[in-house]
C-alpha atoms as a PDB file:
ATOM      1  CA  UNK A   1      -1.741  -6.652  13.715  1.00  0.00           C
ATOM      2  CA  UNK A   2      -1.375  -2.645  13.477  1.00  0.00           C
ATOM      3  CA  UNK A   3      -4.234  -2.355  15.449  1.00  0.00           C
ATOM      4  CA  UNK A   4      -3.304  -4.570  17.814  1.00  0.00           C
ATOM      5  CA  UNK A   5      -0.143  -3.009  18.269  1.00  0.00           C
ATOM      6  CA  UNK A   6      -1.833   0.317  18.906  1.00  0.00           C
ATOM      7  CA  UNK A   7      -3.939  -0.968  21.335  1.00  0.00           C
ATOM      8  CA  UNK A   8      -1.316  -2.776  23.258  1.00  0.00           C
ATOM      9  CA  UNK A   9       0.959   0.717  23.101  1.00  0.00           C
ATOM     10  CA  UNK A  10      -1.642   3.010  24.232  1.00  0.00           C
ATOM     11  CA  UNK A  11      -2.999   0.479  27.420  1.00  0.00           C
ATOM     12  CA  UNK A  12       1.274   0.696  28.417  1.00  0.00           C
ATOM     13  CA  UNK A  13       1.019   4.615  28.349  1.00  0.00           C
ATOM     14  CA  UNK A  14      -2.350   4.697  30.194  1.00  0.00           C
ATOM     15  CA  UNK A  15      -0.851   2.351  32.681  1.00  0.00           C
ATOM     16  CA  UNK A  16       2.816   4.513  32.711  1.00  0.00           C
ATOM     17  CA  UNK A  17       0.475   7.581  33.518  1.00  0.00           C
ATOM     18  CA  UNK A  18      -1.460   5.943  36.396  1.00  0.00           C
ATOM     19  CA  UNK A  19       1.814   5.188  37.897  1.00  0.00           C
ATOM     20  CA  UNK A  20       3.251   8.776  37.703  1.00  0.00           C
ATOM     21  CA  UNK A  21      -0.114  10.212  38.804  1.00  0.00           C
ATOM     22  CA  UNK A  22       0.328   7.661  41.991  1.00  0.00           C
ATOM     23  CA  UNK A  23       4.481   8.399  42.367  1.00  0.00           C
ATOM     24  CA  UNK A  24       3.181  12.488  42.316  1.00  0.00           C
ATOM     25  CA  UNK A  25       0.240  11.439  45.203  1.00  0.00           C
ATOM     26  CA  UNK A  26       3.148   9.106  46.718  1.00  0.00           C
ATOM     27  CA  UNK A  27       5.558  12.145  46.615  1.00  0.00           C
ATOM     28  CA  UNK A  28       2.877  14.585  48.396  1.00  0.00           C
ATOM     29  CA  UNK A  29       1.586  12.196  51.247  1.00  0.00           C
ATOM     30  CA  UNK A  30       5.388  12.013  52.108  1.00  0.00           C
ATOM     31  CA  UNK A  31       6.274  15.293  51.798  1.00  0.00           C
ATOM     32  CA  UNK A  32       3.672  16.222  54.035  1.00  0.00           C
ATOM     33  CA  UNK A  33       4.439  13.589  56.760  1.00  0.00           C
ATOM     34  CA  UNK A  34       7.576  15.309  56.658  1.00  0.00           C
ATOM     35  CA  UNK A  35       6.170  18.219  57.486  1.00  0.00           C
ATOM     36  CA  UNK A  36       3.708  16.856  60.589  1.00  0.00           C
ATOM     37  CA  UNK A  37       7.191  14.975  61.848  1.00  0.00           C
ATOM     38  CA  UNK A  38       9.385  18.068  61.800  1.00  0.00           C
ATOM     39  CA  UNK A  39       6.344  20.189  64.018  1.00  0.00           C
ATOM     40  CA  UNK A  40       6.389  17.230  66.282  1.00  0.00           C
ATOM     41  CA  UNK A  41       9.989  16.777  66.388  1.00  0.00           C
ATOM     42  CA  UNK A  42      10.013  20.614  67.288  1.00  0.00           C
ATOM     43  CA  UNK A  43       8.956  21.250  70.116  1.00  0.00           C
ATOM     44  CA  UNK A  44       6.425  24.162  68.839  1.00  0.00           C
ATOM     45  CA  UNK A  45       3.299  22.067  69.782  1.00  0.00           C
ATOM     46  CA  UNK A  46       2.533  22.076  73.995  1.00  0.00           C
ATOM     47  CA  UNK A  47      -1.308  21.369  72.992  1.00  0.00           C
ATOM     48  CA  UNK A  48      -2.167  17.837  73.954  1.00  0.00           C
ATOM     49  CA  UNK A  49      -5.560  17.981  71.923  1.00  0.00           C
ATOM     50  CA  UNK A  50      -3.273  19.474  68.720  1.00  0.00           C
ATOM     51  CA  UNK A  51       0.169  16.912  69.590  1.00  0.00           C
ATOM     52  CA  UNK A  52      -2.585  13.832  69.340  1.00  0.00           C
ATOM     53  CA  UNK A  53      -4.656  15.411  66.201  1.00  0.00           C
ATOM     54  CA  UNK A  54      -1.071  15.548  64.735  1.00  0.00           C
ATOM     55  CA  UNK A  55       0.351  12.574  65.699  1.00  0.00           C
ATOM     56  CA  UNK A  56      -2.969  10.696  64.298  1.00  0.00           C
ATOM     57  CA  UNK A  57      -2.426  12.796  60.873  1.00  0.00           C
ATOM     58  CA  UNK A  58       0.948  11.157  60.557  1.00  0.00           C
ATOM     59  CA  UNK A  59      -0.680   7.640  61.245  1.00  0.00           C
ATOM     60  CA  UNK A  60      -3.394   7.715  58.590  1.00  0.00           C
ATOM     61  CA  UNK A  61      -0.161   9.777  56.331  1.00  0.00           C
ATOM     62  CA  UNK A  62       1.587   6.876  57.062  1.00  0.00           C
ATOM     63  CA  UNK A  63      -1.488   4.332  56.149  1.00  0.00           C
ATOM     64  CA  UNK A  64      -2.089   6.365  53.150  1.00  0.00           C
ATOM     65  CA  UNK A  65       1.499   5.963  51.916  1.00  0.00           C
ATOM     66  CA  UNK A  66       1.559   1.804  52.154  1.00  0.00           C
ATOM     67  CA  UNK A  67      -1.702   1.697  50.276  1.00  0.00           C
ATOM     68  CA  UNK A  68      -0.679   4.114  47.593  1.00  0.00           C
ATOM     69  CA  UNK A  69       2.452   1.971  47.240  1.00  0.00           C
ATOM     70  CA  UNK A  70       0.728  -1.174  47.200  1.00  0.00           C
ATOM     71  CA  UNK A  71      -1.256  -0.012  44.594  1.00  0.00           C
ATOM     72  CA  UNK A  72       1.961   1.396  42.650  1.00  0.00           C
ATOM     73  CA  UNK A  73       3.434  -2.059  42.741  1.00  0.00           C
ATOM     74  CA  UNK A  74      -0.015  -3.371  40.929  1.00  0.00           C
ATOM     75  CA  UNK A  75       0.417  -0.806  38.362  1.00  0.00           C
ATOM     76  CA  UNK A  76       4.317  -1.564  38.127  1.00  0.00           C
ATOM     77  CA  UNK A  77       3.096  -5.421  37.266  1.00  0.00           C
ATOM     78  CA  UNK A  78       0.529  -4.220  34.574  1.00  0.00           C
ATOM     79  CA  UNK A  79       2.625  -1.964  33.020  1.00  0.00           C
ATOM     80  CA  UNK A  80       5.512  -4.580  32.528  1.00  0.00           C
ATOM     81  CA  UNK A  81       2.883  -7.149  31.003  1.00  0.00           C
ATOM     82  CA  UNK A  82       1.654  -4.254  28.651  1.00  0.00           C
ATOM     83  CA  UNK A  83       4.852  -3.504  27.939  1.00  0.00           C
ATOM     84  CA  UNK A  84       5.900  -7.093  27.299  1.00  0.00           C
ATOM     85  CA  UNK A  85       2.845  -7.553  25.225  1.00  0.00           C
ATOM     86  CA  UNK A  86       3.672  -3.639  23.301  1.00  0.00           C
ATOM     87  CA  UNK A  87       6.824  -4.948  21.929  1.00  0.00           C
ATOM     88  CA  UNK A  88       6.142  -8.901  21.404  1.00  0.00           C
ATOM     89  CA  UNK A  89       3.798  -7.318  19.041  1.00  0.00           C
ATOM     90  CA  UNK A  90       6.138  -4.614  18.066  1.00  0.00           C
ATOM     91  CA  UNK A  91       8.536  -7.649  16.836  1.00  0.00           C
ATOM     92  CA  UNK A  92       6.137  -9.202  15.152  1.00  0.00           C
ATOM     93  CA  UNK A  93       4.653  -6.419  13.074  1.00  0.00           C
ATOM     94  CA  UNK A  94       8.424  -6.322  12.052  1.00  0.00           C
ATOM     95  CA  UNK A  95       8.808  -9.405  11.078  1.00  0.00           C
ATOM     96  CA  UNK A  96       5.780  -9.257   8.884  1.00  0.00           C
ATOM     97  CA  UNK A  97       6.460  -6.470   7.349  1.00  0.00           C
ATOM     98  CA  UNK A  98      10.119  -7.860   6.332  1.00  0.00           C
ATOM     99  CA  UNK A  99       8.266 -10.893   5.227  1.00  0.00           C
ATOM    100  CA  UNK A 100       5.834  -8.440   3.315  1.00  0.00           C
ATOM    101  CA  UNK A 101       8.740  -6.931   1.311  1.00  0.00           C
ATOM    102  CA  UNK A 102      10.507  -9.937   0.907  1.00  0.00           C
ATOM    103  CA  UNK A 103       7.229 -11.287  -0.371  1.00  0.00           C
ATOM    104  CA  UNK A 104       7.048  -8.299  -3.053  1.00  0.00           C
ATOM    105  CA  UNK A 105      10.847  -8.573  -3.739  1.00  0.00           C
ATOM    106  CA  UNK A 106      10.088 -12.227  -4.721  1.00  0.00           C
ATOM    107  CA  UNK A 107       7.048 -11.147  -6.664  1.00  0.00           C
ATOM    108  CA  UNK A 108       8.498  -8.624  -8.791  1.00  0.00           C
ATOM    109  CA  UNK A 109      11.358 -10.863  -9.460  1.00  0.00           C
ATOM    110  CA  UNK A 110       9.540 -13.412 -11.177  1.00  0.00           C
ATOM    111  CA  UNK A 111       7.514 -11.084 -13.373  1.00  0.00           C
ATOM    112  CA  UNK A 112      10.493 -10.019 -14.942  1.00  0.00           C
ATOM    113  CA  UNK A 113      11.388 -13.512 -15.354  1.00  0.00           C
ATOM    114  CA  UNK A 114       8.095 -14.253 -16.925  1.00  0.00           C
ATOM    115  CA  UNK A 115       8.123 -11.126 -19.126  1.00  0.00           C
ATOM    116  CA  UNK A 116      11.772 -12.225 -20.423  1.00  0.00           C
ATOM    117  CA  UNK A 117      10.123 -15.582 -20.749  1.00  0.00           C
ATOM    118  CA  UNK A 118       7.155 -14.376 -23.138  1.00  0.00           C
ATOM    119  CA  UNK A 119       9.300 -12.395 -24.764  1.00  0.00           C
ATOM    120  CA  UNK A 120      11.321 -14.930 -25.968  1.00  0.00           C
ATOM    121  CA  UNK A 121       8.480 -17.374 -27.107  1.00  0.00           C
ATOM    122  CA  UNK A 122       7.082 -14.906 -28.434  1.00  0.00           C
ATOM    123  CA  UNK A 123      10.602 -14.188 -30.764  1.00  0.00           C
ATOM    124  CA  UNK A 124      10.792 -18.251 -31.356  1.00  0.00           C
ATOM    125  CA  UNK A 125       7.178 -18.343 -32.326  1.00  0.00           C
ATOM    126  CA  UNK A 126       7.824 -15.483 -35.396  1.00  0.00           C
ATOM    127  CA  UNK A 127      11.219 -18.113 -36.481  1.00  0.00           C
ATOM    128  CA  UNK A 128       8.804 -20.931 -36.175  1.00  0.00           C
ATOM    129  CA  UNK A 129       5.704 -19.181 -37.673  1.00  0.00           C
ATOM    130  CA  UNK A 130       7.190 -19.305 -41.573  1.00  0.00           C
ATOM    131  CA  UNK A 131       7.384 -23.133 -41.292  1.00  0.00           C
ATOM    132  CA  UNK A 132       3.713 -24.043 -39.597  1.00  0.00           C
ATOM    133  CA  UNK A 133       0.798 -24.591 -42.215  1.00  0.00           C
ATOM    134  CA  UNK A 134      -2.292 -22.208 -41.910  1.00  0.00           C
ATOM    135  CA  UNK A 135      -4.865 -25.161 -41.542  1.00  0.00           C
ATOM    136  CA  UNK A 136      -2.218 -26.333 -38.439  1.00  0.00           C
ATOM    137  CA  UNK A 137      -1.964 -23.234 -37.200  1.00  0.00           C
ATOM    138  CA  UNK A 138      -5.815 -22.519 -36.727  1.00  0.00           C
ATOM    139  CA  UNK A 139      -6.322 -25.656 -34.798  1.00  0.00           C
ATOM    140  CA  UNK A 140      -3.002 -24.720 -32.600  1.00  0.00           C
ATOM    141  CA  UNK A 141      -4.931 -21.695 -31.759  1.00  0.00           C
ATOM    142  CA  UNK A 142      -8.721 -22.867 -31.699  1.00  0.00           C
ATOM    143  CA  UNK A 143      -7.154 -25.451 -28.643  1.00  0.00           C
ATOM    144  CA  UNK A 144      -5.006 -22.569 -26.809  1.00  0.00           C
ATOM    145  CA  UNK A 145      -8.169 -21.121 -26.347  1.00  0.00           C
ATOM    146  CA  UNK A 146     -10.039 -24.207 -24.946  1.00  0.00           C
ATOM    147  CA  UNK A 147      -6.428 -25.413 -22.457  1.00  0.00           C
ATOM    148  CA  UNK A 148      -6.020 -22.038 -20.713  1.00  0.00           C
ATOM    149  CA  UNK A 149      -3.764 -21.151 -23.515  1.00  0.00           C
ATOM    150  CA  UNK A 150      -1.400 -23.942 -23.459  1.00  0.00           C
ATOM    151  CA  UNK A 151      -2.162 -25.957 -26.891  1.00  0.00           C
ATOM    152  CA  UNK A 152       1.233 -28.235 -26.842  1.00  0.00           C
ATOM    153  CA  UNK A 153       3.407 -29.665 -24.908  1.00  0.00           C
ATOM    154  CA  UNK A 154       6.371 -31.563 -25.008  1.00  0.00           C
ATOM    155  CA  UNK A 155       7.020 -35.793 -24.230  1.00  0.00           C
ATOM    156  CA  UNK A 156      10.208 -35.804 -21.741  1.00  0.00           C
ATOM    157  CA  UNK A 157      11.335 -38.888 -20.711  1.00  0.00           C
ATOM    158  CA  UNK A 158       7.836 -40.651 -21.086  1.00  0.00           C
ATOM    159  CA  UNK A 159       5.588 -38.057 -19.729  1.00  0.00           C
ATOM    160  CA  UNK A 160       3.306 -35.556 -20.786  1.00  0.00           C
ATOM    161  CA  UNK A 161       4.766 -31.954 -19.667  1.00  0.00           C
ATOM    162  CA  UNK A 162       0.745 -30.762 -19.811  1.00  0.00           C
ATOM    163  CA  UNK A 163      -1.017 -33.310 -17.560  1.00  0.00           C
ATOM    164  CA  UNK A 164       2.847 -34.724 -15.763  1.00  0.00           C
ATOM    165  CA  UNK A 165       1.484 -38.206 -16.646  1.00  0.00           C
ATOM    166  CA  UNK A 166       3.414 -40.930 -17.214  1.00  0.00           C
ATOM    167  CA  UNK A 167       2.758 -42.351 -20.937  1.00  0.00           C
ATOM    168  CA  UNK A 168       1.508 -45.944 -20.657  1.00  0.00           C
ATOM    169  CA  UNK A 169       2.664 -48.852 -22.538  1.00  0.00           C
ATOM    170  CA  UNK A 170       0.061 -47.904 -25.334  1.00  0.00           C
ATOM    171  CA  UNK A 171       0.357 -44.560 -25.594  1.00  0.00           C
ATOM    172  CA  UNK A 172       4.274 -45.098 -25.808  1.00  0.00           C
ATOM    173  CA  UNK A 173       3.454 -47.653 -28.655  1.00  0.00           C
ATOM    174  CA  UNK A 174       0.713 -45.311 -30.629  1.00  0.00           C
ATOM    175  CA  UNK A 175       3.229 -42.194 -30.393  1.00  0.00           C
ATOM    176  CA  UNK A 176       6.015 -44.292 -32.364  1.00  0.00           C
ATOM    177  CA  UNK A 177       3.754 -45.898 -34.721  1.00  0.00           C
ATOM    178  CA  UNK A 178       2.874 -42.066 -35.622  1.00  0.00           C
ATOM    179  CA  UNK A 179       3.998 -40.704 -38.787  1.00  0.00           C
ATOM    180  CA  UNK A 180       6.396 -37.974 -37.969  1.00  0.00           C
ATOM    181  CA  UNK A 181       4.169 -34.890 -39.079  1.00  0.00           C
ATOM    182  CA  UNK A 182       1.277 -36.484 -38.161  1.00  0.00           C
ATOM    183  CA  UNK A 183      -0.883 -34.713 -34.857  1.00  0.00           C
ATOM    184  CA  UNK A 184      -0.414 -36.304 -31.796  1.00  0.00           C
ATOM    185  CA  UNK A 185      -2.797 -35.342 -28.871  1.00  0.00           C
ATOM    186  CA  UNK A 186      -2.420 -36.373 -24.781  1.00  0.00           C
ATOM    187  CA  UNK A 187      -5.308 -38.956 -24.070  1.00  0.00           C
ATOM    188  CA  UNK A 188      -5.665 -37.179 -20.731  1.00  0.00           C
ATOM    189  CA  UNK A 189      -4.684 -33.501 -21.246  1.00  0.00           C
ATOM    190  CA  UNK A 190      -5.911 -33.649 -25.014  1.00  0.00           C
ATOM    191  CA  UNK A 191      -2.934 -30.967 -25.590  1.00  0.00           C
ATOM    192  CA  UNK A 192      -0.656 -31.526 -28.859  1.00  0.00           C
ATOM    193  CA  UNK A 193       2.336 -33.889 -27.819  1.00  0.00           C
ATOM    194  CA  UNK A 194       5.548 -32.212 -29.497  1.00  0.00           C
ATOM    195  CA  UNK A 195       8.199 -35.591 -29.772  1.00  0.00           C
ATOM    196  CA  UNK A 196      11.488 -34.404 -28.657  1.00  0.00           C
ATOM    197  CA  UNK A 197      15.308 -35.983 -28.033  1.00  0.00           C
ATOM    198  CA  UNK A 198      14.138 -36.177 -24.375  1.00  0.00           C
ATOM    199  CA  UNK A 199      10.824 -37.819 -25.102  1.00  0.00           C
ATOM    200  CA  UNK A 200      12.715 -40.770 -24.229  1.00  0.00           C
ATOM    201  CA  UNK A 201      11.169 -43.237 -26.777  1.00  0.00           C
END
């Protein structure tokens, strides 16, 4: 987009000099028809041969001067499409940099809401740690490091919050026929189910 934008900015200022190069050629053809009218307009000239050579300068002046502003008004029409084009891009290189920071704002935001987040588990897990049996507490770990570190998960309201599947009639039946230490695992997820007031059964 950048380089677009530089591209777009420096075809409007080659155009914008083309056009004063042609408004300075503009500016001399006229000032020097001026100058050819006013000798005419004088008197000063009794030549024939010199009042027609004069008189057909002014002419082709005059010529010259419609197609150098012909050509100006071509230029004029580039230079407002490159200028059109310069600051559509201008806007949106704008945007997308507000977009950009928003982006980061966003970003940063929710690592600090993660960190807070591990930082808390990680203070329940030492309250919790005490009360966990070693043998327990090695399989907990051996499966964190098999499901992408998530080794249990809690039942809420009949679904498993590892794979968000609905428990089925079975499962719901097998889960409250468990003992209530005994290891329950997902049959889809294969993550530890953790029964809960929300578990809904």
């Amino acid at each position: 987009m950048r380089s677009q934008l530089v591209v777009a900015q420096t075809e409007a200022s080659d155009i914008g000099r083309e056009q004063d190069k042609l408004e300075s050629d503009i500016d001399q053809v006229r000032q020097r028809m001026t100058r050819d009218q006013d000798r005419l307009d004088s008197g000063a000239i009794t030549s024939a041969k010199d009042l027609e050579s004069l008189q057909h300068e002014v002419g082709s002046l005059h010529k010259r001067q419609r197609d150098l502003e012909d050509v100006e008004l071509e230029v004029m029409e580039r230079l407002e499409e490159a200028e059109k084009k310069a600051t559509a891009l201008g806007a949106e290189q704008s945007r997308l940099a507000s977009s950009v920071e928003d982006t980061e704002r966003r970003r940063v935001a929710a690592h600090v809401a993660i960190d807070k987040d591990v930082e808390f588990a990680q203070r329940q897990r030492v309250t919790v740690l005490p009360d966990i049996g070693e043998e327990l507490l090695t399989y907990y770990e051996k499966l964190r490091g098999k499901l992408d570190g998530i080794a249990a998960v809690a039942i809420k309201q009949r679904r498993c919050d590892g794979c968000r599947l609905d428990l089925s009639a079975t499962d719901v039946d097998r889960i409250r026929a468990a003992a209530e230490d005994e290891i329950i695992r997902c049959e889809e997820c294969r993550r530890i189910q953790v029964r809960t007031a929300e578990s809904g059964l």
